[in-house]
N, C-alpha and C. Protein backbone atom coordinates (compact mmCIF):
# COMPACT_ATOMS: atom_id res chain seq x y z
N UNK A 1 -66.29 18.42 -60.62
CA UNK A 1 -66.34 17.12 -61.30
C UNK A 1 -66.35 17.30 -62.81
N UNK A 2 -67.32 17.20 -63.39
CA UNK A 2 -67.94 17.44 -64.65
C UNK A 2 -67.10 18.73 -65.48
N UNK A 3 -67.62 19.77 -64.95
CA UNK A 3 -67.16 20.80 -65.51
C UNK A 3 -65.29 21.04 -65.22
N UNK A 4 -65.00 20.73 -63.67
CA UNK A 4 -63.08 20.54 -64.29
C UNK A 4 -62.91 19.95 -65.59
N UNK A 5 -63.17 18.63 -65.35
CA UNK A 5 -62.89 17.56 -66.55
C UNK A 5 -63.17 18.66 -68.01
N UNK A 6 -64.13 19.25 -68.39
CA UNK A 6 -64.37 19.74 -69.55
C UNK A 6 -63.56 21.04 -69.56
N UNK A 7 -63.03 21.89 -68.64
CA UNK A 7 -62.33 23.04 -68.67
C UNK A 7 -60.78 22.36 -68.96
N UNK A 8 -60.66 21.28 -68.45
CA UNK A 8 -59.67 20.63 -68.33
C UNK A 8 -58.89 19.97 -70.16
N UNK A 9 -59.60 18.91 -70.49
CA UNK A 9 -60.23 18.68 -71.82
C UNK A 9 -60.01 19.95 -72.61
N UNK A 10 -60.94 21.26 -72.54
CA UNK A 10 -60.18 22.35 -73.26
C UNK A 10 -59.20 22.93 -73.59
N UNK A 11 -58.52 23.35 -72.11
CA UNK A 11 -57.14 23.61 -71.89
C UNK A 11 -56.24 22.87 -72.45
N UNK A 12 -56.29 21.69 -72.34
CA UNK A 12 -55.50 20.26 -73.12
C UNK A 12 -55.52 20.81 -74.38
N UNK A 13 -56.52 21.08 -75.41
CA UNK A 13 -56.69 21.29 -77.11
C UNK A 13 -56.32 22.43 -76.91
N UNK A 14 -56.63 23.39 -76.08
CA UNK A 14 -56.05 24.85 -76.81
C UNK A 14 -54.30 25.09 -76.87
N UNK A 15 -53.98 24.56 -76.00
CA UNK A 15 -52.39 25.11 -75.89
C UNK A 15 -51.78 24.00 -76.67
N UNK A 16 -51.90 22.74 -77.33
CA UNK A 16 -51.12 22.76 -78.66
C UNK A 16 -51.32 23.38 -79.73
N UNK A 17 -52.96 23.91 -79.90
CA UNK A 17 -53.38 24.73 -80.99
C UNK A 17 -52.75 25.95 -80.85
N UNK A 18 -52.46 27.03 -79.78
CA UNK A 18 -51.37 27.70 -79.50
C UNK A 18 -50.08 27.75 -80.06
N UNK A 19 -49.53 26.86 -79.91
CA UNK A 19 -48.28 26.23 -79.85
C UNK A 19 -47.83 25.96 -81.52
N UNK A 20 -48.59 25.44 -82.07
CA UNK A 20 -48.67 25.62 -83.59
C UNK A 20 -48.67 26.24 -84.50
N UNK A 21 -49.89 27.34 -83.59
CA UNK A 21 -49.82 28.57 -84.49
C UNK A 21 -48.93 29.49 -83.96
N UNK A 22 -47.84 29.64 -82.78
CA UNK A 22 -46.94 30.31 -83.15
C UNK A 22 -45.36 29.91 -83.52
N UNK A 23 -45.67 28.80 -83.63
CA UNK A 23 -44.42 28.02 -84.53
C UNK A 23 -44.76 28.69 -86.43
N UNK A 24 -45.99 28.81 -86.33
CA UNK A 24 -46.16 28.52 -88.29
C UNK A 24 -45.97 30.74 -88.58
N UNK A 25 -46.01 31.29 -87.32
CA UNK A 25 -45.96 32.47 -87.02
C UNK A 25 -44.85 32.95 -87.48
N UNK A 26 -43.72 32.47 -86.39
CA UNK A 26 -42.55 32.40 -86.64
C UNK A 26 -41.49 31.85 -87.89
């Protein structure tokens, strides 16, 4: 319940923060 939602919620913010920093990488 609880804790998907918040692993979930994370996963969501990390992989555009990902995604950004290897665009600004490149």
């Amino acid at each position: 319940g609880l804790a998907i939602s918040m692993q979930y919620s994370v996963t969501r913010c990390q992989i555009p923060v990902k995604a950004q920093h290897q665009r600004q990488n490149s």
